[in-house]
PDB file of N, CA and C in Angstrom:
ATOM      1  N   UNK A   1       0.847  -1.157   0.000  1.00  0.00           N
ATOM      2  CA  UNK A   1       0.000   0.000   0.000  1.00  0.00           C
ATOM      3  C   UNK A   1       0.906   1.238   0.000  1.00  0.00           C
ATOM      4  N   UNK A   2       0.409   2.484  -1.068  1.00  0.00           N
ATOM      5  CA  UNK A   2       1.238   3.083  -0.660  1.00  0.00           C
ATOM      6  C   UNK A   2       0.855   4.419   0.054  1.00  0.00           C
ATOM      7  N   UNK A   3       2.122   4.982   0.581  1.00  0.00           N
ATOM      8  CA  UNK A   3       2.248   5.846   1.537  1.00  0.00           C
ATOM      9  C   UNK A   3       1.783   5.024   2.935  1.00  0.00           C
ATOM     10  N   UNK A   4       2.163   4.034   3.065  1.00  0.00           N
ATOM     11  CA  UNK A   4       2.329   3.446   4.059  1.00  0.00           C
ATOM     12  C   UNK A   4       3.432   2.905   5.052  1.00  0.00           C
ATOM     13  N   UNK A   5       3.893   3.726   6.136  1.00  0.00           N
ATOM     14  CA  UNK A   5       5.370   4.064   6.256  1.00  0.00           C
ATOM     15  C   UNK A   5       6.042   2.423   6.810  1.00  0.00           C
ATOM     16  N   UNK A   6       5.227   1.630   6.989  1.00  0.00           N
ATOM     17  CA  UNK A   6       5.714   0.148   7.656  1.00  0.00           C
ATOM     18  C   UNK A   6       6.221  -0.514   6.120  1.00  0.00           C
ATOM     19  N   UNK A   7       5.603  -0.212   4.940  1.00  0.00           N
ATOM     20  CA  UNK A   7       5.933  -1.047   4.035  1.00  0.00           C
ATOM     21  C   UNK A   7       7.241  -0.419   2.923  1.00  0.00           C
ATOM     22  N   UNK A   8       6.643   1.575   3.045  1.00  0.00           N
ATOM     23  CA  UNK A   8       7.454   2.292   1.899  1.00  0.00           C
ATOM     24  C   UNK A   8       8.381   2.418   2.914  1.00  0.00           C
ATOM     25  N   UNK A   9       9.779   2.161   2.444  1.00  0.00           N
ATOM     26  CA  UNK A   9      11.004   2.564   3.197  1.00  0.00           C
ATOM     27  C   UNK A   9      11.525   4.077   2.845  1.00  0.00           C
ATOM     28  N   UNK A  10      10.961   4.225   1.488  1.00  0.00           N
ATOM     29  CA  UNK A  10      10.701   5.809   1.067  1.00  0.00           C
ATOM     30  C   UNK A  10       9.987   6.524   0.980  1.00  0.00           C
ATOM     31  N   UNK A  11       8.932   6.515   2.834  1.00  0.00           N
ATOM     32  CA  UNK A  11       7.773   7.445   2.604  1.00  0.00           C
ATOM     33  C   UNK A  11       8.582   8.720   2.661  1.00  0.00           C
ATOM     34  N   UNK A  12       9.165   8.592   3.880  1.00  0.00           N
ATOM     35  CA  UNK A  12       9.498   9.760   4.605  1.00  0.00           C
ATOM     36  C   UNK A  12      10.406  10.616   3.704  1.00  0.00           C
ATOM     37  N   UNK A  13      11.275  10.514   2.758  1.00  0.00           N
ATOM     38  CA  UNK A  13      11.847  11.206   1.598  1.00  0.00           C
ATOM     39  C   UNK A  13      10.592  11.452   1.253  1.00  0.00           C
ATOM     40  N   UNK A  14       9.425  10.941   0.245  1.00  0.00           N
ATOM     41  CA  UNK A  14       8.369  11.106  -0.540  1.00  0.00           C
ATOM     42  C   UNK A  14       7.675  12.213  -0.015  1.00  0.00           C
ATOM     43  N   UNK A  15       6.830  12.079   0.815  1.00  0.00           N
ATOM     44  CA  UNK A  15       6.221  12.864   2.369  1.00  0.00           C
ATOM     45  C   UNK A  15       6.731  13.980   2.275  1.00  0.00           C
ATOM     46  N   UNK A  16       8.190  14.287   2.249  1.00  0.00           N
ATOM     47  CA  UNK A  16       9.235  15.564   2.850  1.00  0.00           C
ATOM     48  C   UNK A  16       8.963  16.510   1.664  1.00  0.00           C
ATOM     49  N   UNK A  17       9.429  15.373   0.550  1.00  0.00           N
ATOM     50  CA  UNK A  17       9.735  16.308  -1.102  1.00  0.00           C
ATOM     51  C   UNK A  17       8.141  16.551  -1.142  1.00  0.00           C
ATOM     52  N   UNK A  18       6.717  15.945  -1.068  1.00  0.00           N
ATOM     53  CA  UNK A  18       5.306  16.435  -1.411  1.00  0.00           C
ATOM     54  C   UNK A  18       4.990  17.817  -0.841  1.00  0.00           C
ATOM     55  N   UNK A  19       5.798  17.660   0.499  1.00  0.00           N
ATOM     56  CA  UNK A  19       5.661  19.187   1.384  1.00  0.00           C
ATOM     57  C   UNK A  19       6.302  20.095   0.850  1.00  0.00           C
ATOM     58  N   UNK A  20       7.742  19.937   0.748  1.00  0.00           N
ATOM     59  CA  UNK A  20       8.333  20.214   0.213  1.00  0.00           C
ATOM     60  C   UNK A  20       7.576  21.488  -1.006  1.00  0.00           C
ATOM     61  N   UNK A  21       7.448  20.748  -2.105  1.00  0.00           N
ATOM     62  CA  UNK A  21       6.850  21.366  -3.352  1.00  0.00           C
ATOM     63  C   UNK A  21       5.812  21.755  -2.639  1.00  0.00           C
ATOM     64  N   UNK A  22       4.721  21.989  -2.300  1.00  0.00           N
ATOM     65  CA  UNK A  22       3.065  22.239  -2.181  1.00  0.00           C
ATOM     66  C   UNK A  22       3.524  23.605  -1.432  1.00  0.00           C
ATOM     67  N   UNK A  23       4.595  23.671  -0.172  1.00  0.00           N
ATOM     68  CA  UNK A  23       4.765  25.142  -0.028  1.00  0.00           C
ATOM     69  C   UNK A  23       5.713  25.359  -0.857  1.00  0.00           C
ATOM     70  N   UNK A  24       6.473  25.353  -1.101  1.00  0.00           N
ATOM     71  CA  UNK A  24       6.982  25.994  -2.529  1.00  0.00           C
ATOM     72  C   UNK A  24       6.236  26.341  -3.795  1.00  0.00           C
ATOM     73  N   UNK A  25       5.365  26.264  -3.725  1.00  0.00           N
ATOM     74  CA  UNK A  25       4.515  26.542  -4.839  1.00  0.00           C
ATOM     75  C   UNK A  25       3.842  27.485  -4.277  1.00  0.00           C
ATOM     76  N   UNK A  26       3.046  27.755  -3.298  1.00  0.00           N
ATOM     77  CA  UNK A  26       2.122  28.425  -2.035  1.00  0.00           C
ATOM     78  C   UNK A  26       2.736  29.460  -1.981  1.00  0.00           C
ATOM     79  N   UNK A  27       4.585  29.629  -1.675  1.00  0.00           N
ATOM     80  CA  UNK A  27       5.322  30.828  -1.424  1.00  0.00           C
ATOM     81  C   UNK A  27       5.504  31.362  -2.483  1.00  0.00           C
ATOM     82  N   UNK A  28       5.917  30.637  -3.596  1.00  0.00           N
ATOM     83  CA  UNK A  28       5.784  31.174  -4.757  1.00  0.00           C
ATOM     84  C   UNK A  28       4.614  32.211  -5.620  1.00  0.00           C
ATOM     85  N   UNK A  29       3.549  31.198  -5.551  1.00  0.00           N
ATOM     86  CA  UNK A  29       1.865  32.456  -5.945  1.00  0.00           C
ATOM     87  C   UNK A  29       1.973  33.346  -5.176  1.00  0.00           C
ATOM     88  N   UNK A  30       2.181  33.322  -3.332  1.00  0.00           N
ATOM     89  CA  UNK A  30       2.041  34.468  -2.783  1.00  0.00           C
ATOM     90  C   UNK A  30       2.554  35.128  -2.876  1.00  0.00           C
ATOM     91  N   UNK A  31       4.106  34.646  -3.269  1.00  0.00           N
ATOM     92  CA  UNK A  31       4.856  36.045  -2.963  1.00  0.00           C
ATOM     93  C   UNK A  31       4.842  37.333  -4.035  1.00  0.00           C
ATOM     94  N   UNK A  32       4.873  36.440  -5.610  1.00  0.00           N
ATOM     95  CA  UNK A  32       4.454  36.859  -6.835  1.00  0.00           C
ATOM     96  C   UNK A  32       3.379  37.833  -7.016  1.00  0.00           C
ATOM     97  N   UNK A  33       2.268  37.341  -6.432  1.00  0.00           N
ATOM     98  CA  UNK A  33       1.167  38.405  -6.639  1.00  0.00           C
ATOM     99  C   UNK A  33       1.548  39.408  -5.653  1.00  0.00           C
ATOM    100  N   UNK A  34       2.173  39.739  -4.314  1.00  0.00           N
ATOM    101  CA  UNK A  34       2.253  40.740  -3.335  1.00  0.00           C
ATOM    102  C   UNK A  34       3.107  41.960  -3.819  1.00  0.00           C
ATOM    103  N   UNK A  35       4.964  40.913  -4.822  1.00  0.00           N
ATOM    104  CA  UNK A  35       5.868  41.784  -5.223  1.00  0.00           C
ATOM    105  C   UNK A  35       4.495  42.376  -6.642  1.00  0.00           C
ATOM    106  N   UNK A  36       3.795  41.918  -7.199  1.00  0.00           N
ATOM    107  CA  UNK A  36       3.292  42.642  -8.478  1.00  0.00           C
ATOM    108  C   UNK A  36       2.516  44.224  -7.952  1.00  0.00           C
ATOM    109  N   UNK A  37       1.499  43.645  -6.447  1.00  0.00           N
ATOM    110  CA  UNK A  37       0.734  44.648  -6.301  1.00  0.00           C
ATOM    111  C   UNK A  37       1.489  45.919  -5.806  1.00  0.00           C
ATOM    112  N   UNK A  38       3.089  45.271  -5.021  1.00  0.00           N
ATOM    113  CA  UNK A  38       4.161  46.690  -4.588  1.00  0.00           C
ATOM    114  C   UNK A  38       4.481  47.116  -5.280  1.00  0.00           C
ATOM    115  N   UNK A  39       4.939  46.895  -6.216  1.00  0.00           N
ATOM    116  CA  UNK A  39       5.669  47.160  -7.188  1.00  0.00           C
ATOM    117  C   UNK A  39       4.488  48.096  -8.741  1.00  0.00           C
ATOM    118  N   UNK A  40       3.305  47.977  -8.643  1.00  0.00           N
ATOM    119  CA  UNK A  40       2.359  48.728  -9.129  1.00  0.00           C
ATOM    120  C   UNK A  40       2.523  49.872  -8.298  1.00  0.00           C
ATOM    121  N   UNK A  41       1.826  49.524  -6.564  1.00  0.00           N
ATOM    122  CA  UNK A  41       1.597  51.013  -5.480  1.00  0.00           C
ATOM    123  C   UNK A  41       2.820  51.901  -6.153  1.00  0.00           C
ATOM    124  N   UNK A  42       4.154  51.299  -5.993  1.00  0.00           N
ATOM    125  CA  UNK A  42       5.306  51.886  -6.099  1.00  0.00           C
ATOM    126  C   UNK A  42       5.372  52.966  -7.241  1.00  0.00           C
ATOM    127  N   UNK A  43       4.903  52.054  -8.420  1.00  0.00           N
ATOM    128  CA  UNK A  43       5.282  52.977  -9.935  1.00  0.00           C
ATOM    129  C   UNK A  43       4.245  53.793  -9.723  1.00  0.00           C
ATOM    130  N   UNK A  44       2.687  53.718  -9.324  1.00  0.00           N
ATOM    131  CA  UNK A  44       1.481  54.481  -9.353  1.00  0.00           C
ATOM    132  C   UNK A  44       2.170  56.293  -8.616  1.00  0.00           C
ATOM    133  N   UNK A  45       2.966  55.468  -7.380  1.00  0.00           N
ATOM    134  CA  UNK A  45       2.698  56.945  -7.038  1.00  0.00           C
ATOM    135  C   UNK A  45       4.307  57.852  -7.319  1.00  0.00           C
ATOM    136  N   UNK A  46       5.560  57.035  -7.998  1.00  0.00           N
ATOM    137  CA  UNK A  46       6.164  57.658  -8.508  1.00  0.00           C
ATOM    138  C   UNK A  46       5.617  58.467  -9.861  1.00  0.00           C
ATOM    139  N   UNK A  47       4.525  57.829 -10.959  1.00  0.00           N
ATOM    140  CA  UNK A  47       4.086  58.263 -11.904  1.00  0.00           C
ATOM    141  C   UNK A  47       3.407  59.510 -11.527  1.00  0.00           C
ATOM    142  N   UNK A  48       2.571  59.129 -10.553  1.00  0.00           N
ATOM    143  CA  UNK A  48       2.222  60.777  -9.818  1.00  0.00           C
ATOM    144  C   UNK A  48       2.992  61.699  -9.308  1.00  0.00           C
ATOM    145  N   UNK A  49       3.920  61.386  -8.747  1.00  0.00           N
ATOM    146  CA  UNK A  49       4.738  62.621  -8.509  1.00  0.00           C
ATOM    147  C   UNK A  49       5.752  63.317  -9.890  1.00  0.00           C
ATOM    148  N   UNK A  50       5.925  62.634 -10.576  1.00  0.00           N
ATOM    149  CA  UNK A  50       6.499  62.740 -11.262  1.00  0.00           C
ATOM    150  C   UNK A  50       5.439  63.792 -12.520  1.00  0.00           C
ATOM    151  N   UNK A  51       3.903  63.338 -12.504  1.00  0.00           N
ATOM    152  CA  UNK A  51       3.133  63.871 -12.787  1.00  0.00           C
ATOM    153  C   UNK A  51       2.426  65.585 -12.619  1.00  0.00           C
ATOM    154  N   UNK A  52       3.207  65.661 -11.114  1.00  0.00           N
ATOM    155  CA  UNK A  52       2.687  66.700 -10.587  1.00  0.00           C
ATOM    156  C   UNK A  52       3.937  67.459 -10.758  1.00  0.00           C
ATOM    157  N   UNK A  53       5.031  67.534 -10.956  1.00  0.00           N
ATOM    158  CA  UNK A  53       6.400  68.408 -11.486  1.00  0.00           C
ATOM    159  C   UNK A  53       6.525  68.879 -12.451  1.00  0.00           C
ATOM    160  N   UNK A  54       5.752  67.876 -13.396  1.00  0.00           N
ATOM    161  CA  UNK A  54       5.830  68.174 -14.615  1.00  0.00           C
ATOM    162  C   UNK A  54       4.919  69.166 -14.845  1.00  0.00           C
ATOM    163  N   UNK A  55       3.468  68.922 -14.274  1.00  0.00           N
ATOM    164  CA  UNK A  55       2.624  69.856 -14.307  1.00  0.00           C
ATOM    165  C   UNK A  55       3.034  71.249 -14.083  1.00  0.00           C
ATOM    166  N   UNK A  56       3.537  71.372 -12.959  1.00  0.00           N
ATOM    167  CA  UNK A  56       4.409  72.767 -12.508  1.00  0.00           C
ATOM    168  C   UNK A  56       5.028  73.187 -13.130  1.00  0.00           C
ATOM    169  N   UNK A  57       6.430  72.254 -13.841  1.00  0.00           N
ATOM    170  CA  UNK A  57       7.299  72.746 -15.048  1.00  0.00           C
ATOM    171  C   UNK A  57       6.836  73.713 -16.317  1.00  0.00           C
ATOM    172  N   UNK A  58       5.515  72.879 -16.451  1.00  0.00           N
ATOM    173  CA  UNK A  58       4.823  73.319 -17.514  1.00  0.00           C
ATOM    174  C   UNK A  58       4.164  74.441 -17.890  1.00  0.00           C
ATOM    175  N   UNK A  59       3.005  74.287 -16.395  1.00  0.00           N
ATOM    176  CA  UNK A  59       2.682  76.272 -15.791  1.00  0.00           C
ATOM    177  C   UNK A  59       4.078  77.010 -15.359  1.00  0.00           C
ATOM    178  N   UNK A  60       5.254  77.087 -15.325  1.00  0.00           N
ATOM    179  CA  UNK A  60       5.916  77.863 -15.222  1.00  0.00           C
ATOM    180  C   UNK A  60       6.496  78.009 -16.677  1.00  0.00           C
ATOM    181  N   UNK A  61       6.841  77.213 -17.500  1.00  0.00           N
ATOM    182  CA  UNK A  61       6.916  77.269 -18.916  1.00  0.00           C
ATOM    183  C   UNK A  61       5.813  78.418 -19.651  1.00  0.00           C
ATOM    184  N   UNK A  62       4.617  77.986 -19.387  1.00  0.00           N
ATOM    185  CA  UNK A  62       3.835  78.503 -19.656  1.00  0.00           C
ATOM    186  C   UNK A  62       3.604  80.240 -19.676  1.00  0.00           C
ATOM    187  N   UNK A  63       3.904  80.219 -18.628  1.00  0.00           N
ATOM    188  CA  UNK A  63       3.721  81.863 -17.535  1.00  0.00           C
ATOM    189  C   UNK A  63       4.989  82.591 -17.999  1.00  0.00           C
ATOM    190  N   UNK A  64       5.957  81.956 -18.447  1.00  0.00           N
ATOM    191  CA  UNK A  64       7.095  82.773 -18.867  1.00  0.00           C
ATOM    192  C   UNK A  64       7.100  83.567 -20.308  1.00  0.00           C
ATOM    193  N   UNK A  65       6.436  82.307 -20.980  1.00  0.00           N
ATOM    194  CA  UNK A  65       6.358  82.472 -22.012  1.00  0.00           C
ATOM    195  C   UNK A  65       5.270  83.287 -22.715  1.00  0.00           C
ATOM    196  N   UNK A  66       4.438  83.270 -21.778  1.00  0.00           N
ATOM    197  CA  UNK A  66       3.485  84.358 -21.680  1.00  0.00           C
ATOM    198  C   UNK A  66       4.080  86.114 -21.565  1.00  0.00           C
ATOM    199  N   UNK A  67       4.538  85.529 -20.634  1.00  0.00           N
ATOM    200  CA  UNK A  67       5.442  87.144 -20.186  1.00  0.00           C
ATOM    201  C   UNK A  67       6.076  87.435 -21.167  1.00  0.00           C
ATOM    202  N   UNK A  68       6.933  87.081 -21.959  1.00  0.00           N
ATOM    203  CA  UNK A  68       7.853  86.986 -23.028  1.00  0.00           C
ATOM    204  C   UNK A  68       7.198  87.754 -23.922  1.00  0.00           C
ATOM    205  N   UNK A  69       5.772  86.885 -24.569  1.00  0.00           N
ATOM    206  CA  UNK A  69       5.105  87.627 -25.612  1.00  0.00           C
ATOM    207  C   UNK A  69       4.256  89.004 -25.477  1.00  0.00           C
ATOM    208  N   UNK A  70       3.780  89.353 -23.624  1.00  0.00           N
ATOM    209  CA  UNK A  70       3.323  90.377 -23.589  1.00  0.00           C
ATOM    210  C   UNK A  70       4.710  91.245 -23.528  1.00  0.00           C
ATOM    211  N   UNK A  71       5.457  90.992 -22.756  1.00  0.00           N
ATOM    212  CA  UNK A  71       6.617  92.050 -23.072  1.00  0.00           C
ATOM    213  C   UNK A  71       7.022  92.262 -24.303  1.00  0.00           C
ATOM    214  N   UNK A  72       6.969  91.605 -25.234  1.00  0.00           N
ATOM    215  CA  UNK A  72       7.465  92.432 -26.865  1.00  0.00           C
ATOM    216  C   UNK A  72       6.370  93.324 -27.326  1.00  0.00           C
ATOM    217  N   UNK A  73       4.828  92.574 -27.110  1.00  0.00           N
ATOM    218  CA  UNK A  73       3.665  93.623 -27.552  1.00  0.00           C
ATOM    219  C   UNK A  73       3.595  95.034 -26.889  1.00  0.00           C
ATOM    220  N   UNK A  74       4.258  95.212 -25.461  1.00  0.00           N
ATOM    221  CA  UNK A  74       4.317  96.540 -25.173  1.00  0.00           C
ATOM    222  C   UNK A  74       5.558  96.622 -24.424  1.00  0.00           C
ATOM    223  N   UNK A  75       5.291  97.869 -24.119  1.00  0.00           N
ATOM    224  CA  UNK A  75       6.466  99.162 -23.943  1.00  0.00           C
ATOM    225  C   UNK A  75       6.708  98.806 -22.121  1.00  0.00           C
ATOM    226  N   UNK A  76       5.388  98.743 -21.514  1.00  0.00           N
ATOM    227  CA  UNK A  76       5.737  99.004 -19.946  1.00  0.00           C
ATOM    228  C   UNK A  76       6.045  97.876 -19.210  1.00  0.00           C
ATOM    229  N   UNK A  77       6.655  97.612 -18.127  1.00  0.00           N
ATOM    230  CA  UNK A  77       6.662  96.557 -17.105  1.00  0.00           C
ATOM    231  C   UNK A  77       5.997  96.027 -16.693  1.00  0.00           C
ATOM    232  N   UNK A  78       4.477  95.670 -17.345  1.00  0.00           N
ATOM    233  CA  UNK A  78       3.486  94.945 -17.086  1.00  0.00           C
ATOM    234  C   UNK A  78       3.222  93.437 -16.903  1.00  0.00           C
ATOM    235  N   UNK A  79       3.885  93.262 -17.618  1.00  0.00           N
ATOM    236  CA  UNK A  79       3.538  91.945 -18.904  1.00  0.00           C
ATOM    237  C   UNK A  79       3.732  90.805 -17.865  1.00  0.00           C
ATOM    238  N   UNK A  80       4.659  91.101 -16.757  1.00  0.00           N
ATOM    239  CA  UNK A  80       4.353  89.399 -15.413  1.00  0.00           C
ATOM    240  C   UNK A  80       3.188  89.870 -14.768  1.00  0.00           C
ATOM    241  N   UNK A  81       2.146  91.250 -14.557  1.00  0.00           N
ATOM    242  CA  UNK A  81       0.872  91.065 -13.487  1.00  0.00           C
ATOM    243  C   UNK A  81       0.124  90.787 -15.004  1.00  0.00           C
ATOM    244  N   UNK A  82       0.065  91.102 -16.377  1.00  0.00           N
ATOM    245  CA  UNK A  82      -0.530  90.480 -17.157  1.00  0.00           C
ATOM    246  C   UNK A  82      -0.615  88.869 -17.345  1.00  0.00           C
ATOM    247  N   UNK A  83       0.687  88.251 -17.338  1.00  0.00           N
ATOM    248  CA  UNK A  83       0.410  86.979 -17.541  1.00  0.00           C
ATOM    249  C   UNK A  83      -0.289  86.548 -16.308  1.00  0.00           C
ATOM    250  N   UNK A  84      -0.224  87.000 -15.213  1.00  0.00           N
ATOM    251  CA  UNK A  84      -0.861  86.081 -13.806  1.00  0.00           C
ATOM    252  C   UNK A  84      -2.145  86.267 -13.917  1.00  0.00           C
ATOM    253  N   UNK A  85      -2.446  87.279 -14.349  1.00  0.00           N
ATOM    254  CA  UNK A  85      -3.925  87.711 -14.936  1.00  0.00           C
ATOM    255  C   UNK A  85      -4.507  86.716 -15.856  1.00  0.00           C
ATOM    256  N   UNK A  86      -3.848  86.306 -16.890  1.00  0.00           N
ATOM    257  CA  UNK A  86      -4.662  85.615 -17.521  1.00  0.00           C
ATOM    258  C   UNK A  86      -4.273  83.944 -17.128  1.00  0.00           C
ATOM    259  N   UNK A  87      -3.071  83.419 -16.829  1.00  0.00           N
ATOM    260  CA  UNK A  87      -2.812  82.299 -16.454  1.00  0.00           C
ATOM    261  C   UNK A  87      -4.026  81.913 -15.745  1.00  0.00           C
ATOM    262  N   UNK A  88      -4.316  82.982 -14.294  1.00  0.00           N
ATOM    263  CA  UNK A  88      -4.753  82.984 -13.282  1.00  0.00           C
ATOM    264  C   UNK A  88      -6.955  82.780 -14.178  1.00  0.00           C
ATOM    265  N   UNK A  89      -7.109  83.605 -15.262  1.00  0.00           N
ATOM    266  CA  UNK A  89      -8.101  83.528 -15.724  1.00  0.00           C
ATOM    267  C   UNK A  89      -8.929  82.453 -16.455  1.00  0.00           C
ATOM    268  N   UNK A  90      -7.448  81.325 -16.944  1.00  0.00           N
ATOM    269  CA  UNK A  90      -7.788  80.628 -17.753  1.00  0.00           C
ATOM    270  C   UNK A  90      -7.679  79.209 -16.130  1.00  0.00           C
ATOM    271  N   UNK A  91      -7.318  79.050 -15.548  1.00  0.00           N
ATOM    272  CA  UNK A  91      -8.157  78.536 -14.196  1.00  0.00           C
ATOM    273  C   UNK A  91      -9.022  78.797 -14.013  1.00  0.00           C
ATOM    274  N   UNK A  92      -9.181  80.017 -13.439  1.00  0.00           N
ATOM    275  CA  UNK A  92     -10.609  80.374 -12.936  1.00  0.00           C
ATOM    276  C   UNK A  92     -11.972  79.628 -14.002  1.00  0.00           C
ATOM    277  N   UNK A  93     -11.432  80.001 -15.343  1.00  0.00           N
ATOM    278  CA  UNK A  93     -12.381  79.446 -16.168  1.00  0.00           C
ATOM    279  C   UNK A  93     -12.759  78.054 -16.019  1.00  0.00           C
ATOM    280  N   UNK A  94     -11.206  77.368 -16.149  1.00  0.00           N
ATOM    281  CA  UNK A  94     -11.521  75.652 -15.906  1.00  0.00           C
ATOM    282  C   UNK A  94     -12.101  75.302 -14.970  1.00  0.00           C
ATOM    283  N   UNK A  95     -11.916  75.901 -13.793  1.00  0.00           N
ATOM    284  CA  UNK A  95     -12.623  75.649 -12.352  1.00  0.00           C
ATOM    285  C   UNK A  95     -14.012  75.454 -12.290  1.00  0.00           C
ATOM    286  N   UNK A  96     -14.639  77.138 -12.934  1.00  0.00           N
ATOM    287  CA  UNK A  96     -15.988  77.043 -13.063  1.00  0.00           C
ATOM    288  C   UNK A  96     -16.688  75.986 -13.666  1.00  0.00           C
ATOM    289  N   UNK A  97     -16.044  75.937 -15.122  1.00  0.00           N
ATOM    290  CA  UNK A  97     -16.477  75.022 -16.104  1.00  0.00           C
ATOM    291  C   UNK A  97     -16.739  73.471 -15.225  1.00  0.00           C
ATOM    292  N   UNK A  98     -15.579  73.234 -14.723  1.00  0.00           N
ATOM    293  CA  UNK A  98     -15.983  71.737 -14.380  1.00  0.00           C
ATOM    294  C   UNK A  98     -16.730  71.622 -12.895  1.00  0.00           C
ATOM    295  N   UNK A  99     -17.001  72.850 -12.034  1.00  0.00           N
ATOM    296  CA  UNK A  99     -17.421  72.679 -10.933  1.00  0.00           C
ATOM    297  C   UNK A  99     -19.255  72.768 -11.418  1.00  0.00           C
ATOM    298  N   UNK A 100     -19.408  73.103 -12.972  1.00  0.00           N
ATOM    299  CA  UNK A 100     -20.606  73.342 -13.391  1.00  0.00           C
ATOM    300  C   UNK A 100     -21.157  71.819 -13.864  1.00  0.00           C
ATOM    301  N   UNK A 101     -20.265  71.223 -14.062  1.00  0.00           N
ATOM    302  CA  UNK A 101     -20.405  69.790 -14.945  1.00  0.00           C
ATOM    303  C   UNK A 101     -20.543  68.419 -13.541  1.00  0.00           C
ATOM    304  N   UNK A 102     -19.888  69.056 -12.499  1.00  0.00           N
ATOM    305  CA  UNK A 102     -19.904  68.022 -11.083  1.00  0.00           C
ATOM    306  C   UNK A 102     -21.598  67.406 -11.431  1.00  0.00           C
ATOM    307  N   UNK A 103     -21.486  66.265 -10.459  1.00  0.00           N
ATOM    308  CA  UNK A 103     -22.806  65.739 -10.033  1.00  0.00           C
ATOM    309  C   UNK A 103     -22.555  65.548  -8.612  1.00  0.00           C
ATOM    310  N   UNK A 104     -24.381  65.711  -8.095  1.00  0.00           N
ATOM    311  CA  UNK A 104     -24.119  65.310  -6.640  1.00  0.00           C
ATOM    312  C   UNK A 104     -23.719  63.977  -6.272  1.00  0.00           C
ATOM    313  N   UNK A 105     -23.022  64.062  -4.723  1.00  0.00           N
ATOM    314  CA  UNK A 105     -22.636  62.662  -4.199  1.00  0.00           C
ATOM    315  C   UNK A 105     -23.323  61.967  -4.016  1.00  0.00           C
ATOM    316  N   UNK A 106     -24.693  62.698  -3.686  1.00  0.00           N
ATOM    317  CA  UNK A 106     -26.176  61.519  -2.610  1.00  0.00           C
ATOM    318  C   UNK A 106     -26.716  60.241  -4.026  1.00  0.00           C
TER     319      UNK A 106
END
């Protein structure tokens, strides 16, 4: 009969190596799916930060370059409370716009 330790003189090798593999396999799925879901958290919120610099880079790109073009169109030292003016306008706009488009929570 087998797995019967009076008759198999090789349960106990057999037995060891079945355990053996069954958690090795067990540590294996678990550990696999845990490193996948860290390793997502991880990139998710480097992609976000990395997201939000760029954003900044961009409004400051932006705002300069703004300044740039109102300073050639005129003569006076205006042209940085002009760009904040409109930088600042074309928010305000987006703000409204999408705080108009919200739905309620209930």
């Amino acid at each position: 009969m087998a797995g019967n330790p009076f008759t198999d003189p090789d349960w106990a090798s057999t037995t060891t190596d079945q355990i053996d593999r069954l958690v090795g396999k067990v540590r294996d799925n678990v550990t696999n799916n845990v490193v996948r879901v860290i390793r997502g958290i991880v990139f998710g919120i480097v992609v976000v930060l990395l997201a939000v610099v760029l954003a900044v880079v961009a409004l400051i790109m932006v705002t300069r370059a703004l300044q740039a073009l109102i300073g050639l169109a005129t003569t006076e030292g205006r042209a940085v409370y002009l760009s904040y003016l409109i930088v600042g306008g074309a928010f305000l706009a987006a703000g409204a716009m999408l705080m108009g488009r919200r739905r309620s929570g209930s």
